[in-house]
N, C-alpha and C. Protein backbone atom coordinates (compact mmCIF):
# COMPACT_ATOMS: atom_id res chain seq x y z
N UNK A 1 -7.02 10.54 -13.46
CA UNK A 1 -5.89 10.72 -12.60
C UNK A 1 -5.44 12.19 -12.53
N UNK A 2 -6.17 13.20 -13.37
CA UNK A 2 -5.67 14.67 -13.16
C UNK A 2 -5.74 14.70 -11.46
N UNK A 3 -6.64 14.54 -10.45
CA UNK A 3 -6.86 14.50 -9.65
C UNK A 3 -5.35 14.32 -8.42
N UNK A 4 -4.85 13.62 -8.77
CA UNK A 4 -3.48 13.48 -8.37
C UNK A 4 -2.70 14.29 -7.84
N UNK A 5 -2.80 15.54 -9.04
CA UNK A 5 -1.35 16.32 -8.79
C UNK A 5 -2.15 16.99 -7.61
N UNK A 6 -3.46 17.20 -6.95
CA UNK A 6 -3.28 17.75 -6.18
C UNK A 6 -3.76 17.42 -4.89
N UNK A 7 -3.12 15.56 -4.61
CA UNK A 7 -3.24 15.57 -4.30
C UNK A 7 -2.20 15.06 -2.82
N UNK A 8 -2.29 15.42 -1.61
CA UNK A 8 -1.15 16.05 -0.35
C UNK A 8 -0.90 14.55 0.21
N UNK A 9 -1.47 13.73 -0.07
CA UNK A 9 -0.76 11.74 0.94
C UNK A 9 0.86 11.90 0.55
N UNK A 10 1.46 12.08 -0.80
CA UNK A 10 2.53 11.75 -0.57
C UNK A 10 3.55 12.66 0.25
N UNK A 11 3.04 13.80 0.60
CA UNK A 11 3.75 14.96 1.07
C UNK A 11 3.01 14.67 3.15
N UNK A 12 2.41 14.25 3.06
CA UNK A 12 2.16 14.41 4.45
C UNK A 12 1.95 12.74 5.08
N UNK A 13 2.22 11.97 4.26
CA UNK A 13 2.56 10.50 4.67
C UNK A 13 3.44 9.97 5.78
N UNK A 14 4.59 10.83 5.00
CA UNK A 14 6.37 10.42 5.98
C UNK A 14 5.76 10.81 7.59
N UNK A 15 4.64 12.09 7.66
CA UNK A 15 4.94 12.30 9.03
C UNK A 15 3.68 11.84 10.12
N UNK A 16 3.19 10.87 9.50
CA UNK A 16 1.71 10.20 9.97
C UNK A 16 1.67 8.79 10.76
N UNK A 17 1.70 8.29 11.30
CA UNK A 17 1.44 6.63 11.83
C UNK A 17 1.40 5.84 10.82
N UNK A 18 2.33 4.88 10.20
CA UNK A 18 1.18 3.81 9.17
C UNK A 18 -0.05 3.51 9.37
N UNK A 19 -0.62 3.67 10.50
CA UNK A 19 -1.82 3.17 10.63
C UNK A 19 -2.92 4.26 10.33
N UNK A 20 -2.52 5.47 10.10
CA UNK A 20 -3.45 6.75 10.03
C UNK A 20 -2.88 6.67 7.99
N UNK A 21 -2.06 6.21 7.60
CA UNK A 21 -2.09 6.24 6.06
C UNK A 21 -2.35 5.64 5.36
N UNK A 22 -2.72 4.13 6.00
CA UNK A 22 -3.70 3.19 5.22
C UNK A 22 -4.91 3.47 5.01
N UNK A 23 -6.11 4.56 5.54
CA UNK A 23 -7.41 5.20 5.22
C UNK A 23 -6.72 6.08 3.90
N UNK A 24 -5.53 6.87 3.91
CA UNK A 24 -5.43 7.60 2.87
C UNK A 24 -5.25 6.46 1.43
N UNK A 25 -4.53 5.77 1.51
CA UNK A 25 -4.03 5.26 0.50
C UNK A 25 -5.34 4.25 0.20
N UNK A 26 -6.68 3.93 1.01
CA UNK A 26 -7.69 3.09 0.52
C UNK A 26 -8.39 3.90 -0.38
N UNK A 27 -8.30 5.38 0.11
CA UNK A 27 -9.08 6.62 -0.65
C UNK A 27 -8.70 6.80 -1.88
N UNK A 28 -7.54 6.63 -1.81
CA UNK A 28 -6.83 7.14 -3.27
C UNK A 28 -6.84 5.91 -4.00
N UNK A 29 -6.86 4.82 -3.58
CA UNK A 29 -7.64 3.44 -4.31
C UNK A 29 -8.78 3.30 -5.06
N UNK A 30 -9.71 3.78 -4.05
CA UNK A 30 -10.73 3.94 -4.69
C UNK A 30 -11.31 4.86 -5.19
N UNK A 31 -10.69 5.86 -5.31
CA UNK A 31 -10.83 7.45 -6.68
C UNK A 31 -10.16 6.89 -7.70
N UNK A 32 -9.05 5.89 -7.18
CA UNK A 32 -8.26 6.00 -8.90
C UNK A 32 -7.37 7.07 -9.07
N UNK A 33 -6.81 7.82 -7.90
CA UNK A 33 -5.76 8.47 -8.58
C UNK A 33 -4.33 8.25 -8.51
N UNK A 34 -4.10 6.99 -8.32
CA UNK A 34 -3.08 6.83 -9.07
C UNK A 34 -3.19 4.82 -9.37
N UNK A 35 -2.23 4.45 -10.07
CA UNK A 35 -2.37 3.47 -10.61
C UNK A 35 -2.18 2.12 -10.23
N UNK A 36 -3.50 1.26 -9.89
CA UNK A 36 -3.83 0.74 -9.03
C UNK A 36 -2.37 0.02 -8.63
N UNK A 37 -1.32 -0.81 -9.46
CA UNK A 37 -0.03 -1.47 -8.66
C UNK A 37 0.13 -0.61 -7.98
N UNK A 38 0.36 0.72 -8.14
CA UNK A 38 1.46 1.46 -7.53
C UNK A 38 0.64 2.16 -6.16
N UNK A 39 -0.22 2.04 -5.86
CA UNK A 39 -1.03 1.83 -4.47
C UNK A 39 -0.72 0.43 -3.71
N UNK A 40 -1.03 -0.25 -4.49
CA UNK A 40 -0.63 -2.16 -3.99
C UNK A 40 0.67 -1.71 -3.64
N UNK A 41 1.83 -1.29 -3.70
CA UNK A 41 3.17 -1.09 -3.60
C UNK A 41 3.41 -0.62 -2.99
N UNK A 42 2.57 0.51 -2.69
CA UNK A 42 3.24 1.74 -1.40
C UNK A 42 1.94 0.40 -0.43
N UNK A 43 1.31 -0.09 -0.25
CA UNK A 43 0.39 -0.57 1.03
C UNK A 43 1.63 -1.85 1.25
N UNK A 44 2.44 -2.50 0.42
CA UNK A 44 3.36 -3.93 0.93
C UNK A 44 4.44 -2.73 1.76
N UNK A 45 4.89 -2.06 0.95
CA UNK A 45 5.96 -1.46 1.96
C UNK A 45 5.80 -0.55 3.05
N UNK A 46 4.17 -0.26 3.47
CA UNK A 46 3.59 0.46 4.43
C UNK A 46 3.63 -0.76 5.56
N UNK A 47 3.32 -1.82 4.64
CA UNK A 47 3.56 -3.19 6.10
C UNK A 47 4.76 -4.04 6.20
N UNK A 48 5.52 -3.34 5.48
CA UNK A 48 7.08 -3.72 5.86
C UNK A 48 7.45 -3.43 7.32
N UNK A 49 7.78 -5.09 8.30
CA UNK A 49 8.26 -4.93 9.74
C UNK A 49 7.63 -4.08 10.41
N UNK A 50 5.82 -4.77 10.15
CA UNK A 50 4.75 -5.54 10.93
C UNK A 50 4.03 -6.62 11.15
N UNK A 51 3.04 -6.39 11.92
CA UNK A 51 3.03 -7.64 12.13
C UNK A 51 1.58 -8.85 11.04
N UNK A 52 1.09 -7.51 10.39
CA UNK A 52 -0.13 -7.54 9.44
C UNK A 52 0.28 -8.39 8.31
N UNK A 53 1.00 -9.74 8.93
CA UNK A 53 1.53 -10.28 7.57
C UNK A 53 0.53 -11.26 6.39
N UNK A 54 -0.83 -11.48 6.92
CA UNK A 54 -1.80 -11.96 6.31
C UNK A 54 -2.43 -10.53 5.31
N UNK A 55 -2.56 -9.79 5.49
CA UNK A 55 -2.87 -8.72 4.89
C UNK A 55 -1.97 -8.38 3.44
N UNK A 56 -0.25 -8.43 4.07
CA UNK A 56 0.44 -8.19 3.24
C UNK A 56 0.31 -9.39 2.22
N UNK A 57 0.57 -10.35 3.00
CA UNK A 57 -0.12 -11.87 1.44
C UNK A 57 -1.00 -11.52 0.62
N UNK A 58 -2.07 -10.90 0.77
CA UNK A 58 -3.51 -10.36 0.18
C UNK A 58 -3.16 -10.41 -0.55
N UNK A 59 -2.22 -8.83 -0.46
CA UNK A 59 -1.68 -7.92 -1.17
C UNK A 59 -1.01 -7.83 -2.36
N UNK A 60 -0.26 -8.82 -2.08
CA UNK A 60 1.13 -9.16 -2.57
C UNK A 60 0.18 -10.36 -3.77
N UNK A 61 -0.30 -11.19 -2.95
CA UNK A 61 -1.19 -12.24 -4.38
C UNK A 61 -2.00 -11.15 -5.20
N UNK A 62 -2.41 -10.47 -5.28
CA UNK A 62 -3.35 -9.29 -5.63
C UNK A 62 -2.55 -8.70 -7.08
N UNK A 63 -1.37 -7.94 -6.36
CA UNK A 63 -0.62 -7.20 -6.94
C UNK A 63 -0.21 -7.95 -8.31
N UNK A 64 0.47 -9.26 -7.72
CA UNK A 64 1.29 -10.14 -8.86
C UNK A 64 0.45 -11.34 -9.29
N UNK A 65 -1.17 -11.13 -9.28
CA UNK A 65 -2.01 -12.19 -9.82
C UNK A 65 -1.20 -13.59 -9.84
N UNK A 66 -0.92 -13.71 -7.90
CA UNK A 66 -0.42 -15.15 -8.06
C UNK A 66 -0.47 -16.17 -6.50
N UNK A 67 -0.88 -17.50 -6.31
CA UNK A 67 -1.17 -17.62 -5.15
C UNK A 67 0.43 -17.83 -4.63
N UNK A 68 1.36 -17.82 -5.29
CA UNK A 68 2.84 -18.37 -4.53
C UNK A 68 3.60 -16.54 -3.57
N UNK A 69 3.52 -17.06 -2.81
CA UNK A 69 4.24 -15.94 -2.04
C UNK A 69 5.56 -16.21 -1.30
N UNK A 70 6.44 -15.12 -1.46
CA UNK A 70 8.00 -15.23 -1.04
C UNK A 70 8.08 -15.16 0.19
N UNK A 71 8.78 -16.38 0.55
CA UNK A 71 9.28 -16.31 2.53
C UNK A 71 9.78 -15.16 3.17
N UNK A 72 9.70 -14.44 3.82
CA UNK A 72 10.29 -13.67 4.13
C UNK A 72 11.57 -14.33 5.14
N UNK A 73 12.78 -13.51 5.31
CA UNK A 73 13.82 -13.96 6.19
C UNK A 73 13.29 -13.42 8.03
N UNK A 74 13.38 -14.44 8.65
CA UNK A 74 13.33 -14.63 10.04
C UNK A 74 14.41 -14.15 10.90
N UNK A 75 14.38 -12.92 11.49
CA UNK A 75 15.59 -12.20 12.33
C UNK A 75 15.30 -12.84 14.11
């Protein structure tokens, strides 16, 4: 994980498409530089109010090694 400190997703994230920062954050998945929940974490709240909600299930069972997943509230 030395690899990390230098590296620019979290600094140039805020100003990107979610859809152009999910290739970053698969990259940094699969180098390992940083720790695999905390990738799972920034990708659920990258699909926070969209519509990728099968994805986010993945995710979310993945993260918390569990098949029960929380309803979300219906606006």
């Amino acid at each position: 994980m030395a690899m990390a400190k230098y590296d620019l997703t979290p600094r140039i994230a805020s100003n990107l498409d979610r859809h152009l920062v999910f290739p970053l954050l698969e990259f940094a998945q699969e180098r390992q530089l940083y720790p695999y929940h905390q990738i799972l974490k920034a990708k659920i709240e990258l699909l926070n109010n969209t519509n990728m909600v099968d994805y986010a299930m993945d995710i979310h069972k993945s993260l918390y090694q569990t098949e029960v997943v929380p309803q979300g509230s219906r606006k």
